[in-house]
N, C-alpha and C. Protein backbone atom coordinates (compact mmCIF):
# COMPACT_ATOMS: atom_id res chain seq x y z
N UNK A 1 137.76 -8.08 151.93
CA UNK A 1 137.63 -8.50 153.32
C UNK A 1 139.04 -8.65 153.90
N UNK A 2 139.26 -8.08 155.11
CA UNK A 2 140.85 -8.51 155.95
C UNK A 2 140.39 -9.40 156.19
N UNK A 3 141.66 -10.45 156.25
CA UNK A 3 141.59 -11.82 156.23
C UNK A 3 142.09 -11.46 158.20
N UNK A 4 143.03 -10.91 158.34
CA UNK A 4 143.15 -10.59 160.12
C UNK A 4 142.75 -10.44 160.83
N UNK A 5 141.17 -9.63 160.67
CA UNK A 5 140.37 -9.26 161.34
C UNK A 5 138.96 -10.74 161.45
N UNK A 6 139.30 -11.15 160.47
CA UNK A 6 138.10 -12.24 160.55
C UNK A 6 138.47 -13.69 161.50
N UNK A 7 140.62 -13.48 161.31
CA UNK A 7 140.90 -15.12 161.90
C UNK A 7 142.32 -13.75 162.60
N UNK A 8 142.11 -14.76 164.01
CA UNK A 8 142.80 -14.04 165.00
C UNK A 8 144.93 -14.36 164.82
N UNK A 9 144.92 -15.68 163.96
CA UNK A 9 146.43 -15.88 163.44
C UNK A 9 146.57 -14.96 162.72
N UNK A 10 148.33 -15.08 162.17
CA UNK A 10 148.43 -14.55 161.05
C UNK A 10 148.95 -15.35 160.01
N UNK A 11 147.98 -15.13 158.74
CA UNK A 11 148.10 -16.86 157.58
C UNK A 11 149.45 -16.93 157.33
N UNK A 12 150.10 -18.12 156.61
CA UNK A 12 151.44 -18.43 156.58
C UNK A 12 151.79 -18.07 155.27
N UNK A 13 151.12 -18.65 154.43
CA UNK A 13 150.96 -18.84 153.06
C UNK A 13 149.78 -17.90 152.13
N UNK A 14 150.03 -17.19 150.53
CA UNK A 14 148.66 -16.70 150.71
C UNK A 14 147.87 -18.24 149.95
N UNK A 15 148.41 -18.89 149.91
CA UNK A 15 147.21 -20.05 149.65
C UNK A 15 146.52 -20.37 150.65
N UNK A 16 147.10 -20.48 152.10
CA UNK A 16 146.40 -20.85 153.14
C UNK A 16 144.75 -20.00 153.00
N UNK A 17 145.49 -18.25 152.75
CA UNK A 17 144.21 -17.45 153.06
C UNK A 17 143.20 -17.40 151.99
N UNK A 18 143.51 -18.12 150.92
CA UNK A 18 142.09 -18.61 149.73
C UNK A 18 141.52 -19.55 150.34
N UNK A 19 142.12 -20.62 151.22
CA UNK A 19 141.58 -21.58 151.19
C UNK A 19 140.93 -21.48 152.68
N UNK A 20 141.18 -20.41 153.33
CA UNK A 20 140.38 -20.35 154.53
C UNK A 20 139.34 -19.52 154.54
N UNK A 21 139.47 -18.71 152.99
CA UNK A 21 138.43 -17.59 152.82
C UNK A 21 137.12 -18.38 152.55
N UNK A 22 137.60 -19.47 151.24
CA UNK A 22 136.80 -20.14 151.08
C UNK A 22 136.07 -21.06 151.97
N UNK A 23 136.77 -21.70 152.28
CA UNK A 23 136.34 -22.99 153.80
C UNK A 23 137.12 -21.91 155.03
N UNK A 24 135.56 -22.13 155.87
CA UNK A 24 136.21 -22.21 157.00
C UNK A 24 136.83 -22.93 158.03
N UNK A 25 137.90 -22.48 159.02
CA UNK A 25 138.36 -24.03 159.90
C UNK A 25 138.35 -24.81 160.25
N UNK A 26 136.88 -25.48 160.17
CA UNK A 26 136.42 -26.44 160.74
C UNK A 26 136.25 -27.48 159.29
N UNK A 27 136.29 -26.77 158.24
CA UNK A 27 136.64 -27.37 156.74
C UNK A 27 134.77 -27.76 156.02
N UNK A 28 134.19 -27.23 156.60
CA UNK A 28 132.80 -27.26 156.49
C UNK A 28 132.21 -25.82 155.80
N UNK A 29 131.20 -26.09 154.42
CA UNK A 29 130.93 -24.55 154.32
C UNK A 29 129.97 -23.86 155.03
N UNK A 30 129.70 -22.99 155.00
CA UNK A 30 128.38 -22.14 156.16
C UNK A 30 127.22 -22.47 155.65
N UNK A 31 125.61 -23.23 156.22
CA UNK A 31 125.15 -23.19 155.51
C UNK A 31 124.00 -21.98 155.61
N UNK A 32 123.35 -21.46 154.55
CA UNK A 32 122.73 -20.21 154.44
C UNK A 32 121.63 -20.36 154.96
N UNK A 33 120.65 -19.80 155.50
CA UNK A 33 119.46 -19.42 155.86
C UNK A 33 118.28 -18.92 155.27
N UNK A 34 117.46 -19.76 154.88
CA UNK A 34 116.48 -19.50 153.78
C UNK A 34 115.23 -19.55 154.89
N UNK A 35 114.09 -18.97 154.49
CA UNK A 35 113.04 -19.17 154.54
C UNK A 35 111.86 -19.97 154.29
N UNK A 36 111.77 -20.35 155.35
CA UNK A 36 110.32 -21.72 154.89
C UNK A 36 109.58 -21.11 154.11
N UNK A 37 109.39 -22.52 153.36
CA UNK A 37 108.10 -22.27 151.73
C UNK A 37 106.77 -22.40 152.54
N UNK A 38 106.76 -22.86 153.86
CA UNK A 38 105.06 -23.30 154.49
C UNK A 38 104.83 -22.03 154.81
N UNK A 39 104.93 -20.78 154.56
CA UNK A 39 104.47 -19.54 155.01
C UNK A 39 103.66 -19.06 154.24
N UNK A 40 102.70 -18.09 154.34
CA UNK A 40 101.62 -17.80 153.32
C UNK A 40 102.76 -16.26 152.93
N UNK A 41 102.12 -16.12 151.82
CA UNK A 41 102.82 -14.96 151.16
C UNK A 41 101.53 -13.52 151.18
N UNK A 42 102.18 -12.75 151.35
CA UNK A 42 101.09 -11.36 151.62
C UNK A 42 100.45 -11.16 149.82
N UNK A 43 99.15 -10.59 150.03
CA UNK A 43 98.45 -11.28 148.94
C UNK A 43 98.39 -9.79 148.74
N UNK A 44 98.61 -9.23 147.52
CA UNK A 44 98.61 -7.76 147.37
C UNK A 44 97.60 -7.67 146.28
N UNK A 45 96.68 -6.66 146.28
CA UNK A 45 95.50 -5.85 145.90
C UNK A 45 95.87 -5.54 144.51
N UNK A 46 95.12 -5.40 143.52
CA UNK A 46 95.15 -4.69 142.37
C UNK A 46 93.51 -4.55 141.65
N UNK A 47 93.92 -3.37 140.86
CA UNK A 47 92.50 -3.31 140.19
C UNK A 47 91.85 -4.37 139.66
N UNK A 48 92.24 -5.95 139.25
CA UNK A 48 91.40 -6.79 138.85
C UNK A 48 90.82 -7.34 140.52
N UNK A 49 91.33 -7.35 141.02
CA UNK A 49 90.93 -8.40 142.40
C UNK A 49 90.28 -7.39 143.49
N UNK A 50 90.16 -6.07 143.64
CA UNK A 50 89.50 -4.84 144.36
C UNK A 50 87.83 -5.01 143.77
N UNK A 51 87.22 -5.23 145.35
CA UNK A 51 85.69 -5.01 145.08
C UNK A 51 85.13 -3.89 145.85
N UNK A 52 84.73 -3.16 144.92
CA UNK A 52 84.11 -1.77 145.69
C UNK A 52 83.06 -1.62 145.99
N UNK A 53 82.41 -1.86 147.09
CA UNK A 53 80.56 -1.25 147.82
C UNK A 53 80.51 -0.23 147.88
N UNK A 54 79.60 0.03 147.69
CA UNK A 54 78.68 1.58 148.22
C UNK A 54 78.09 1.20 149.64
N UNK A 55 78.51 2.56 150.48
CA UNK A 55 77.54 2.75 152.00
C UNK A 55 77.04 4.07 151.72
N UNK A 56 76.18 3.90 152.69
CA UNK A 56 75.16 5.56 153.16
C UNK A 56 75.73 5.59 154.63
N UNK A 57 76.01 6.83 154.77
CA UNK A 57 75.78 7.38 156.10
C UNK A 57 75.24 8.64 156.14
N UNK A 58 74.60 8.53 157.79
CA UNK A 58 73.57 9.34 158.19
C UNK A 58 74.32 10.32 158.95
N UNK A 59 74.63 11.90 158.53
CA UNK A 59 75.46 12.19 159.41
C UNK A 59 74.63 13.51 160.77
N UNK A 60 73.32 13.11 161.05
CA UNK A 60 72.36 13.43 162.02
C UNK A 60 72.64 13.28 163.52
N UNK A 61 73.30 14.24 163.87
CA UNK A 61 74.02 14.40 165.25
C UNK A 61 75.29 13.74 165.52
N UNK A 62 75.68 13.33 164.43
CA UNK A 62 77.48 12.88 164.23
C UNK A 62 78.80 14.27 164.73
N UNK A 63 79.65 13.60 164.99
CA UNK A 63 80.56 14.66 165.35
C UNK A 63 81.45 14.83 163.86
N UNK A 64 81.83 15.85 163.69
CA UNK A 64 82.59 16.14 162.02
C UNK A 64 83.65 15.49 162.51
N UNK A 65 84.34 15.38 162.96
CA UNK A 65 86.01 15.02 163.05
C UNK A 65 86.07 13.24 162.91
N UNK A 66 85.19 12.65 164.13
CA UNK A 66 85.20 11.68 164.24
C UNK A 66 84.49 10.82 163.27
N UNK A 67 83.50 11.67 162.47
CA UNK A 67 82.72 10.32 161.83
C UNK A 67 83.36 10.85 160.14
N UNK A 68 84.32 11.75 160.04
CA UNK A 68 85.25 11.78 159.13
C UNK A 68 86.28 11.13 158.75
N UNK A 69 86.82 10.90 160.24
CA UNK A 69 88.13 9.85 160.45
C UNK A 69 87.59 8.79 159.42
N UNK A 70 86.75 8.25 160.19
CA UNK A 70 86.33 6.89 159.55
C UNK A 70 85.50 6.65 158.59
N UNK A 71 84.96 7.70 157.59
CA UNK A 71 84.98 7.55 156.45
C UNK A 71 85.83 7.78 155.48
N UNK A 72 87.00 8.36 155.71
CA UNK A 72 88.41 8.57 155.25
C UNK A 72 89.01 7.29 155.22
N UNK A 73 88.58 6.59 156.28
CA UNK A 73 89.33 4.98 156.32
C UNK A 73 88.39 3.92 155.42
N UNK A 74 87.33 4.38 155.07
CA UNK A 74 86.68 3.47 154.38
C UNK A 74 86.82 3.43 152.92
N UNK A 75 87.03 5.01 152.78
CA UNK A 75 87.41 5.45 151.37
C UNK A 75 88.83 4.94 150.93
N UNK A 76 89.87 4.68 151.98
CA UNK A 76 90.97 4.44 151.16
C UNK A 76 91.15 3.20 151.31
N UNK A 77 89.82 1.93 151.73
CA UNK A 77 90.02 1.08 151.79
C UNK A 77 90.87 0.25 153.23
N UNK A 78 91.20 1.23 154.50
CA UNK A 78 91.35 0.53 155.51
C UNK A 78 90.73 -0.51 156.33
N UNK A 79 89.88 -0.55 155.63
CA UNK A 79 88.60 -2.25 156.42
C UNK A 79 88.56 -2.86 155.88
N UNK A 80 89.55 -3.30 154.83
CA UNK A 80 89.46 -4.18 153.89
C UNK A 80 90.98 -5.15 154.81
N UNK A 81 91.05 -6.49 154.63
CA UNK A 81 92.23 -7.32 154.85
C UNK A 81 93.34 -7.32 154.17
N UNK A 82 92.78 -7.15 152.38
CA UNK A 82 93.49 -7.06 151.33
C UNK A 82 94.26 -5.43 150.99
N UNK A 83 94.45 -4.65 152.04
CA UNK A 83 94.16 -2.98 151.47
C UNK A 83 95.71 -2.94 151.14
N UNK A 84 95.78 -2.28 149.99
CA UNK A 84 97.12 -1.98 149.54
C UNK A 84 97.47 -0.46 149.62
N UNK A 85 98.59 -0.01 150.22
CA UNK A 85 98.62 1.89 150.01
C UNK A 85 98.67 2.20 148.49
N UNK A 86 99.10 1.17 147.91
CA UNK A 86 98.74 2.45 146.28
C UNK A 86 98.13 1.71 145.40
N UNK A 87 97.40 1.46 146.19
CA UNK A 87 96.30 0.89 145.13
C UNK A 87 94.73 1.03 145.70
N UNK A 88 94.06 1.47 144.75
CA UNK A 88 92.34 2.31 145.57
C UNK A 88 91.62 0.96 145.63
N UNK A 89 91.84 0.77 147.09
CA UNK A 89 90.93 -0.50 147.76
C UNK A 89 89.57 0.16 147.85
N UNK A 90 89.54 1.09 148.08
CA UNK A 90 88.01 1.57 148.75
C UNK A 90 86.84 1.44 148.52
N UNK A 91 85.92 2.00 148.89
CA UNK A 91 84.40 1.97 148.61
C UNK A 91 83.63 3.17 148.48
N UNK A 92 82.85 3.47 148.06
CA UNK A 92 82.39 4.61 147.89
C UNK A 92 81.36 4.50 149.20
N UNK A 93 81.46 6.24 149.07
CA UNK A 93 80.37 6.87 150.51
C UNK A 93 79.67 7.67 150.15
N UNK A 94 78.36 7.83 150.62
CA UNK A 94 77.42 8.63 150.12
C UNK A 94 76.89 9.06 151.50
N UNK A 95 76.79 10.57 152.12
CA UNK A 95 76.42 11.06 153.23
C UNK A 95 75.37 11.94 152.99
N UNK A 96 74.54 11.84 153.85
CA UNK A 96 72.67 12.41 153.83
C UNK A 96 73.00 13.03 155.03
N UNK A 97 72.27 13.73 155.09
CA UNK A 97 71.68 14.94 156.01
C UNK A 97 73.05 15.35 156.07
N UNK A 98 74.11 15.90 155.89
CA UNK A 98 75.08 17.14 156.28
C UNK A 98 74.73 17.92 157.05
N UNK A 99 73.76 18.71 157.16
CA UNK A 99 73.24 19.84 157.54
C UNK A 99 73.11 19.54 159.41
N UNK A 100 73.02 18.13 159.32
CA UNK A 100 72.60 18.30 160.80
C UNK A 100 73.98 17.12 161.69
N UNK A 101 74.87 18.04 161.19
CA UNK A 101 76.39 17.55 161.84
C UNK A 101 76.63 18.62 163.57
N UNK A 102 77.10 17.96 164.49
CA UNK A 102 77.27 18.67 165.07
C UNK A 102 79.33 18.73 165.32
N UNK A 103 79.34 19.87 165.99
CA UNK A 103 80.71 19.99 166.63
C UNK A 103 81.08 20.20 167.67
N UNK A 104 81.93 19.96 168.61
CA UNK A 104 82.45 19.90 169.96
C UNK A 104 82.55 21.08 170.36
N UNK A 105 82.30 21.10 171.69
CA UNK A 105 83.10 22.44 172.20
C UNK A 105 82.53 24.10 171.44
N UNK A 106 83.58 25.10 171.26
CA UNK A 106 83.18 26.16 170.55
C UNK A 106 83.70 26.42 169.69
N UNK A 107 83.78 24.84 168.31
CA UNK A 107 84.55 24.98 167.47
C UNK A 107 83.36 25.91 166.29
N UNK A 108 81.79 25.68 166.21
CA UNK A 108 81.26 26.29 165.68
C UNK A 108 81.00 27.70 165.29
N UNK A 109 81.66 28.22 166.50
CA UNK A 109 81.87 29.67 166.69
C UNK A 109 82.92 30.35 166.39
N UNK A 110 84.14 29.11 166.74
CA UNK A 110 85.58 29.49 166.61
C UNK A 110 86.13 29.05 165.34
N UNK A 111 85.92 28.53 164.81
CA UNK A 111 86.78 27.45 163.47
C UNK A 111 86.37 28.26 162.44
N UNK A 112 87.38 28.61 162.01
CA UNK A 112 87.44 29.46 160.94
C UNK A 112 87.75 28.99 160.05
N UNK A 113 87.49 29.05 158.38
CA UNK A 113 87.64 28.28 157.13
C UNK A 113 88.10 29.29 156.22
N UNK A 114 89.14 29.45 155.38
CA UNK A 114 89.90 30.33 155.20
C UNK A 114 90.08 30.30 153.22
N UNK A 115 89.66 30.60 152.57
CA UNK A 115 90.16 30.65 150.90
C UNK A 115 90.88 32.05 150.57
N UNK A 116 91.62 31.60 149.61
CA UNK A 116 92.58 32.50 149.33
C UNK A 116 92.19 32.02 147.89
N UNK A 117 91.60 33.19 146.95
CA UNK A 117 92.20 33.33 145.51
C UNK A 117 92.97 33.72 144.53
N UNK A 118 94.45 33.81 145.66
CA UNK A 118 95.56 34.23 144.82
C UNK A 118 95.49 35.74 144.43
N UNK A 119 95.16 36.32 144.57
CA UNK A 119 95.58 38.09 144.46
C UNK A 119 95.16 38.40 145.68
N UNK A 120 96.05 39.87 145.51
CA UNK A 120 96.45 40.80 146.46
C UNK A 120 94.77 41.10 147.34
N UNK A 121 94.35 40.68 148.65
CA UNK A 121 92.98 41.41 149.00
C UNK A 121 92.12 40.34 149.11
N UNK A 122 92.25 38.75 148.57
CA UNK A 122 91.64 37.47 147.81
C UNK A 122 91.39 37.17 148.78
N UNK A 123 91.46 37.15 150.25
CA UNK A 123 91.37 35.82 151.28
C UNK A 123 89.93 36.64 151.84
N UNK A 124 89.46 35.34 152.40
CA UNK A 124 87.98 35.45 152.47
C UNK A 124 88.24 34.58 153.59
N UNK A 125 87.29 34.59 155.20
CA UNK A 125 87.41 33.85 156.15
C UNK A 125 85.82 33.73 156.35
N UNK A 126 85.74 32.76 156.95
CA UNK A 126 84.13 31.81 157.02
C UNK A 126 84.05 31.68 158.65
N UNK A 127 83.01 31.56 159.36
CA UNK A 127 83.12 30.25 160.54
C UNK A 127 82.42 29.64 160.23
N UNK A 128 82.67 28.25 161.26
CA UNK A 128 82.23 27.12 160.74
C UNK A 128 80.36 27.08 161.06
N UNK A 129 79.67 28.14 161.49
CA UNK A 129 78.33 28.33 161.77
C UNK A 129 77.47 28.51 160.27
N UNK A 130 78.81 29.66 159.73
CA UNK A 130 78.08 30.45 158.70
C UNK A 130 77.93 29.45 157.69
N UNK A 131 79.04 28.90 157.22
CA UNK A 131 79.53 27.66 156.32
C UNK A 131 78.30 26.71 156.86
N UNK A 132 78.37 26.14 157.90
CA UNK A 132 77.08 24.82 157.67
C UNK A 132 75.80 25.83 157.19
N UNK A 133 75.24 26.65 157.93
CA UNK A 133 74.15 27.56 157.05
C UNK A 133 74.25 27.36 155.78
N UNK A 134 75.30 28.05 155.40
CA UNK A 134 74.99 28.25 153.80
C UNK A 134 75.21 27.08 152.94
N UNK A 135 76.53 26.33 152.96
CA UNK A 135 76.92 24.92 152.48
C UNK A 135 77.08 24.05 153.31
N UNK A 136 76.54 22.81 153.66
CA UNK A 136 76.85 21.80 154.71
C UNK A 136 77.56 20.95 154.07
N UNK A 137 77.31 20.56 152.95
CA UNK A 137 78.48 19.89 152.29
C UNK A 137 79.97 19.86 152.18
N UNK A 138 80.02 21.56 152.21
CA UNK A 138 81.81 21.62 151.82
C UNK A 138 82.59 21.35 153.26
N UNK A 139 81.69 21.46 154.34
CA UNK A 139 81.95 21.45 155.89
C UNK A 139 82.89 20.02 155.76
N UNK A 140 82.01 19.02 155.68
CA UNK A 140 82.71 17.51 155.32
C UNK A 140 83.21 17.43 154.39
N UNK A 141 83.31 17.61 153.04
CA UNK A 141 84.29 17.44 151.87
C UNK A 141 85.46 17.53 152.26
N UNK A 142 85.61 19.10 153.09
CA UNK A 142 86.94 19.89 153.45
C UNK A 142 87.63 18.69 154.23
N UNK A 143 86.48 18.50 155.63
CA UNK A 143 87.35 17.72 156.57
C UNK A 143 88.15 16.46 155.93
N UNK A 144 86.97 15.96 155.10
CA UNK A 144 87.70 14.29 154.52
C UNK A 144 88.72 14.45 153.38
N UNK A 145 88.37 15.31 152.89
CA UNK A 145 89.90 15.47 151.82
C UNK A 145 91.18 15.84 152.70
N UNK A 146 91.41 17.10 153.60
CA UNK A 146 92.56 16.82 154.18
C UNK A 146 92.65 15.80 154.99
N UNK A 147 92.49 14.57 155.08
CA UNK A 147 92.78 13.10 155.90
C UNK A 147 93.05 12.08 154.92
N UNK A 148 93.11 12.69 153.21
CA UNK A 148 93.48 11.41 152.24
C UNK A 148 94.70 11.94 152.14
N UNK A 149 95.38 11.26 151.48
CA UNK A 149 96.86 11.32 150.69
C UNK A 149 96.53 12.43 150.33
N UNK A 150 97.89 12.94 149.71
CA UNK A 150 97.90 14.23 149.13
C UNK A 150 98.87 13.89 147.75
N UNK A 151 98.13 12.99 146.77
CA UNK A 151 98.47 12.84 145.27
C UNK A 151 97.93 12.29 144.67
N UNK A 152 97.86 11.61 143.71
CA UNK A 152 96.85 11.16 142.06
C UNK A 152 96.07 10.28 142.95
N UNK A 153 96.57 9.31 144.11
CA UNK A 153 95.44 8.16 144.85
C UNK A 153 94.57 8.82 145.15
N UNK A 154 95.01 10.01 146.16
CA UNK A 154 94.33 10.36 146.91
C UNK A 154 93.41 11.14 146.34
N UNK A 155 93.52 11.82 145.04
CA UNK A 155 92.39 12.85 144.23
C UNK A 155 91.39 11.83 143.87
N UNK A 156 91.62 10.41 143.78
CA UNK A 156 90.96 9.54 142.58
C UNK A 156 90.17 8.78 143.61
N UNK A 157 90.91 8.77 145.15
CA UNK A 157 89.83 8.31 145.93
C UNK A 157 88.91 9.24 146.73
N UNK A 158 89.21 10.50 146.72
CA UNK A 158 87.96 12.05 146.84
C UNK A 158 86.96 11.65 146.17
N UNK A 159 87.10 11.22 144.99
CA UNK A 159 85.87 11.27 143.89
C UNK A 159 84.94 10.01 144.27
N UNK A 160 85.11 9.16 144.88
CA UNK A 160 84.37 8.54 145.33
C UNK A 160 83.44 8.76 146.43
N UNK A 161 83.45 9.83 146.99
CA UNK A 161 82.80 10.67 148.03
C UNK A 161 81.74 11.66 147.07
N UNK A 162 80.20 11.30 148.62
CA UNK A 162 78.98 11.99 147.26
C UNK A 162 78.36 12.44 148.82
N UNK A 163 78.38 14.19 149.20
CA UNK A 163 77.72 14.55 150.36
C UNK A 163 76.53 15.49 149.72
N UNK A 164 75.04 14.73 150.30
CA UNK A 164 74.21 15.72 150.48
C UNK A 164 73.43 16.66 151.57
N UNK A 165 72.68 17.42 151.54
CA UNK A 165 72.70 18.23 152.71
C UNK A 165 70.94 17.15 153.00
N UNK A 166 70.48 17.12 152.43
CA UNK A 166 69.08 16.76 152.57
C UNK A 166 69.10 14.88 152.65
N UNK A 167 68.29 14.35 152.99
CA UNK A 167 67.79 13.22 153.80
C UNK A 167 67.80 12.33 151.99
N UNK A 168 67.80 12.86 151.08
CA UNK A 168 67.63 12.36 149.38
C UNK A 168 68.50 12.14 149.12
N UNK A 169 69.39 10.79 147.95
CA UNK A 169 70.29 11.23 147.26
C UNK A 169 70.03 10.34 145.81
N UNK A 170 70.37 10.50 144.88
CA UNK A 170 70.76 9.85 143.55
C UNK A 170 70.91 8.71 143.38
N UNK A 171 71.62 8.10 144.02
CA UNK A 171 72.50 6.97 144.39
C UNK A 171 71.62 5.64 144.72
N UNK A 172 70.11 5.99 144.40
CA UNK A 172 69.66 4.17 145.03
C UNK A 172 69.92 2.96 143.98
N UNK A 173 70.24 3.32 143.04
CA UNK A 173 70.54 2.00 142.07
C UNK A 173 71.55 1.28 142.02
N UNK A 174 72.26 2.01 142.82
CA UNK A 174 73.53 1.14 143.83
C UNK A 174 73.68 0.46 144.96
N UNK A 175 72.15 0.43 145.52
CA UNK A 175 71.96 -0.22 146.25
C UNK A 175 73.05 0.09 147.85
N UNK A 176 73.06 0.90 148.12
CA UNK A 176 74.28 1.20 148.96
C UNK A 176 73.72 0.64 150.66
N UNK A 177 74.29 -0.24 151.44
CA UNK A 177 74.26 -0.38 152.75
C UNK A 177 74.85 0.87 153.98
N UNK A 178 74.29 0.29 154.54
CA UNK A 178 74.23 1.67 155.80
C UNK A 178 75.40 1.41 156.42
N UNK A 179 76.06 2.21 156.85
CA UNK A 179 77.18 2.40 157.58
C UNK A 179 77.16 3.06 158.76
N UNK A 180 77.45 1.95 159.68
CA UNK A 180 77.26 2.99 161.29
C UNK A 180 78.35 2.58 162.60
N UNK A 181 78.46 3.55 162.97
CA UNK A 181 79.33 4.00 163.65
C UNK A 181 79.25 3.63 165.24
């Protein structure tokens, strides 16, 4: 530290400038600034203290984008108080009827879904008409996986996602509550 730049004299002695480094002029030391203990401390999430529910949703004249958003937020645990980013707060989702999702505008006509299997000739393009026809499922899988993370959380909270196309699913011994929008 310049001792010149901090005190506008110039010291006489270099004892003066130990002893002004140390004490300042007024011969008093600084006192530090701590933080009150009466504050609550942020209470962070981990796999012993994370409770995970099951919901159903009905996705029967739902819009894909929007009622994706927010099962993307449920899955990674954003409605929770306690939600930690790397740690899988979430809940599992289970979606019925797929098949009868709708979409805005002339994205059904226009939205194209695109795989590539890596060789020369491999890419294959879909719209999003043909795709709900044939799979209604992968329609939403697709959307909600690109809206998670993109690493080990985010694969481990995909798997908690269960879409069927039909009004049935597997899942009643979980007792799952309805989720609505």
């Amino acid at each position: 530290m310049n001792v010149y730049s901090t005190y506008l004299c110039a010291p006489i002695l270099n004892q003066d400038i130990i002893g002004m480094a140390i004490n300042p002029p007024s011969g008093r030391r600084k006192k530090r600034k701590r933080m009150s203990k009466l504050h609550f401390t942020t209470k962070h999430a981990n796999e012993a203290t994370v409770q995970h529910n099951w919901y159903v949703v009905d996705g029967t004249n739902q819009t894909v984008g929007r009622m994706c958003a927010r099962i993307a937020a449920v899955l990674r645990g954003k409605n929770k108080p306690y939600f930690t980013p790397n740690v899988d707060c979430g809940d599992y989702v289970v979606i019925i009827n797929a098949d009868k999702v709708k979409f805005t505008g002339n994205k059904l006509e226009d939205k194209t879904y695109i795989n590539f299997s890596g060789y020369p000739g491999g890419k294959k393009e879909e719209t999003a008409k043909n795709l709900l026809g044939r799979r209604p499922e992968v329609v939403l899988e697709r959307a909600i996986k690109g809206m998670l993370p993109k690493n080990r959380l985010g694969r481990k909270v995909y798997k908690k996602l269960f879409v069927y196309a039909g009004a049935e699913h597997p899942h009643a011994a979980q007792q799952p509550k309805e989720l609505k929008f």
